[in-house]
C-alpha atoms as a PDB file:
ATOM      1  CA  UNK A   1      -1.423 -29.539   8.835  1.00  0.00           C
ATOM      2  CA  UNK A   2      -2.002 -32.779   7.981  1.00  0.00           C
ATOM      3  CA  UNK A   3       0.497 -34.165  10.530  1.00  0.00           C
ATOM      4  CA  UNK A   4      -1.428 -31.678  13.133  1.00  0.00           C
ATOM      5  CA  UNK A   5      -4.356 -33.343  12.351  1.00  0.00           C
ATOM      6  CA  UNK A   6      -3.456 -37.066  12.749  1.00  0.00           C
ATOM      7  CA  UNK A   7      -1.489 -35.567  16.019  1.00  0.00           C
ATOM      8  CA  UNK A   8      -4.849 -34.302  17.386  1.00  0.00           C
ATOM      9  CA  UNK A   9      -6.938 -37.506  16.430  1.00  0.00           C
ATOM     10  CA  UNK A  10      -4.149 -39.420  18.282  1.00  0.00           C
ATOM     11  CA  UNK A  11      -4.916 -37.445  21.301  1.00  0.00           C
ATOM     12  CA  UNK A  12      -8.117 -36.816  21.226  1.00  0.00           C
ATOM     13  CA  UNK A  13      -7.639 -33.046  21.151  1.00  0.00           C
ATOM     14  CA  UNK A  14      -9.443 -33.104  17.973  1.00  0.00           C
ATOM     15  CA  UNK A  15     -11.536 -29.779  18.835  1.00  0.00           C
ATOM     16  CA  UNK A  16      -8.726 -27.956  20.612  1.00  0.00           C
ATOM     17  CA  UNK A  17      -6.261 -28.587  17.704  1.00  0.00           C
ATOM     18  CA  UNK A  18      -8.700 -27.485  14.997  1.00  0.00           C
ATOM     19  CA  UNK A  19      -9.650 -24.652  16.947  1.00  0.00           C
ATOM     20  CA  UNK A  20      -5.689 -23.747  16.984  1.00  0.00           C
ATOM     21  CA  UNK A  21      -5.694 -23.787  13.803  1.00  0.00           C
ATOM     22  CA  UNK A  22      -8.679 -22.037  12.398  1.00  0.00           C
ATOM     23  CA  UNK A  23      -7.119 -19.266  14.390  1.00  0.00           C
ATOM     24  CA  UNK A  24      -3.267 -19.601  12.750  1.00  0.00           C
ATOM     25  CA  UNK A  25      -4.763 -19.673   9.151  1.00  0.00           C
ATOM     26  CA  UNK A  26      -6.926 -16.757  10.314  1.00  0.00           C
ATOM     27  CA  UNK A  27      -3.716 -14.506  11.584  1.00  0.00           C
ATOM     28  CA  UNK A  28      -1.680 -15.768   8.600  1.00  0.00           C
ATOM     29  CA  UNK A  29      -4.589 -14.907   6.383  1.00  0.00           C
ATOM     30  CA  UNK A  30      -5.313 -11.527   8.374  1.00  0.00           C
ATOM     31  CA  UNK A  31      -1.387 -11.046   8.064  1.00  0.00           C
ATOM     32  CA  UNK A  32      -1.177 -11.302   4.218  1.00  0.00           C
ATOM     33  CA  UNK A  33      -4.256  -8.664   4.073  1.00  0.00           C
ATOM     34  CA  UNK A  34      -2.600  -6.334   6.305  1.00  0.00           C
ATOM     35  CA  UNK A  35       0.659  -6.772   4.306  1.00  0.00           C
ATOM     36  CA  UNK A  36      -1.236  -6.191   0.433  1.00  0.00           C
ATOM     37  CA  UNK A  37      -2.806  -3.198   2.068  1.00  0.00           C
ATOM     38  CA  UNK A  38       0.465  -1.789   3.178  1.00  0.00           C
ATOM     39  CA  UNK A  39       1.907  -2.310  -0.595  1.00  0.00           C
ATOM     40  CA  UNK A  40      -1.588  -0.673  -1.820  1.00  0.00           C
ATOM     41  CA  UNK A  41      -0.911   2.159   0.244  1.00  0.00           C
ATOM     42  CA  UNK A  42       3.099   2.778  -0.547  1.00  0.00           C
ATOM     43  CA  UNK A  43       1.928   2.564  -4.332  1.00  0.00           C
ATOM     44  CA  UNK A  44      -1.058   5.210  -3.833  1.00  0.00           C
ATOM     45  CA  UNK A  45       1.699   7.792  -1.750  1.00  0.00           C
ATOM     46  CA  UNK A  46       4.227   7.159  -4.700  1.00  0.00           C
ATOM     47  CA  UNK A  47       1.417   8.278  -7.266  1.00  0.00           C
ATOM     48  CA  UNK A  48       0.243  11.654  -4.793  1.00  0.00           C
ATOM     49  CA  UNK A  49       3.442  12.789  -5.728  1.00  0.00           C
ATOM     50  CA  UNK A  50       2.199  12.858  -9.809  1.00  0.00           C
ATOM     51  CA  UNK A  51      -0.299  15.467  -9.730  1.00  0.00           C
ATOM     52  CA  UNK A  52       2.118  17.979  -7.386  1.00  0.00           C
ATOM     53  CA  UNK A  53       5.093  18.073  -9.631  1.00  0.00           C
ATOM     54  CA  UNK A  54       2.503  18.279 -12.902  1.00  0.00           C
ATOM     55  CA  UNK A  55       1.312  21.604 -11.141  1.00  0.00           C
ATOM     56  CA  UNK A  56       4.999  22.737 -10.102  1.00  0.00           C
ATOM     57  CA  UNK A  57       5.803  22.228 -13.978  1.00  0.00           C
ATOM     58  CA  UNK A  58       2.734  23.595 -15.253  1.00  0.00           C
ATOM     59  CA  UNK A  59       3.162  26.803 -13.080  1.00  0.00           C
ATOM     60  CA  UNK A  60       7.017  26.898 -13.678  1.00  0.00           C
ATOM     61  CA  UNK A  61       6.748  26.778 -17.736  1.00  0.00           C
ATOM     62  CA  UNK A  62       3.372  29.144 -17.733  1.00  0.00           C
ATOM     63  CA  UNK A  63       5.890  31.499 -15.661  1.00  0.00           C
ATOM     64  CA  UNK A  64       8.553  31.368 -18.231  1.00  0.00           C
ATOM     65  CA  UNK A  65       6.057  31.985 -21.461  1.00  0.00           C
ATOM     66  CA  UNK A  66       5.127  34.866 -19.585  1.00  0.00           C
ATOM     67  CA  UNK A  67       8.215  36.285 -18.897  1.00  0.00           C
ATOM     68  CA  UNK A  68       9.395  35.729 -22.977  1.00  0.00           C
ATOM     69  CA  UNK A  69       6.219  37.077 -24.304  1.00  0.00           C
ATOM     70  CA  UNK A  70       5.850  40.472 -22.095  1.00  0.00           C
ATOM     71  CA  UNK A  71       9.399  40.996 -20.690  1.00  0.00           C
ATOM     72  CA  UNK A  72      11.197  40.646 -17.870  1.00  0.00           C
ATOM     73  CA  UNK A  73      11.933  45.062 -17.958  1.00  0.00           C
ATOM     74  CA  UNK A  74       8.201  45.767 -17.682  1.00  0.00           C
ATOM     75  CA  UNK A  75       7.278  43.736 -14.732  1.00  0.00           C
ATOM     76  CA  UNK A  76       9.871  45.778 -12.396  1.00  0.00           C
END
């Protein structure tokens, strides 16, 4: 950057250069937001899964105490 700078005061692009790069520390700032918000969003689909096999457990072992305490014979 620095280098870009004394580049651009050498040429007297001055305003073009720092306009070039505002707008690469902008996309590589934009970048590393879009790239935590992916992550964010991988780790929030991997917990959805939590409360959906809690239920399927819940439901399964509620089944079985059922079947043990009034028999499997009297529910067919």
């Amino acid at each position: 950057m620095v280098l870009l700078l004394y580049y651009a005061q050498e040429n007297g692009n001055k305003i073009e250069m720092l306009e070039e790069m505002n707008q690469t520390v902008f996309r590589l700032q934009e970048d590393a937001v879009q790239i935590g918000l992916n992550i964010q969003i991988k780790k929030l689909e991997s917990f959805s899964m939590i409360p959906l096999l809690l239920s399927a457990i819940i439901i399964i072992l509620f089944s079985l105490f059922i079947f043990q305490t009034i028999g499997v014979e009297n529910l067919v």
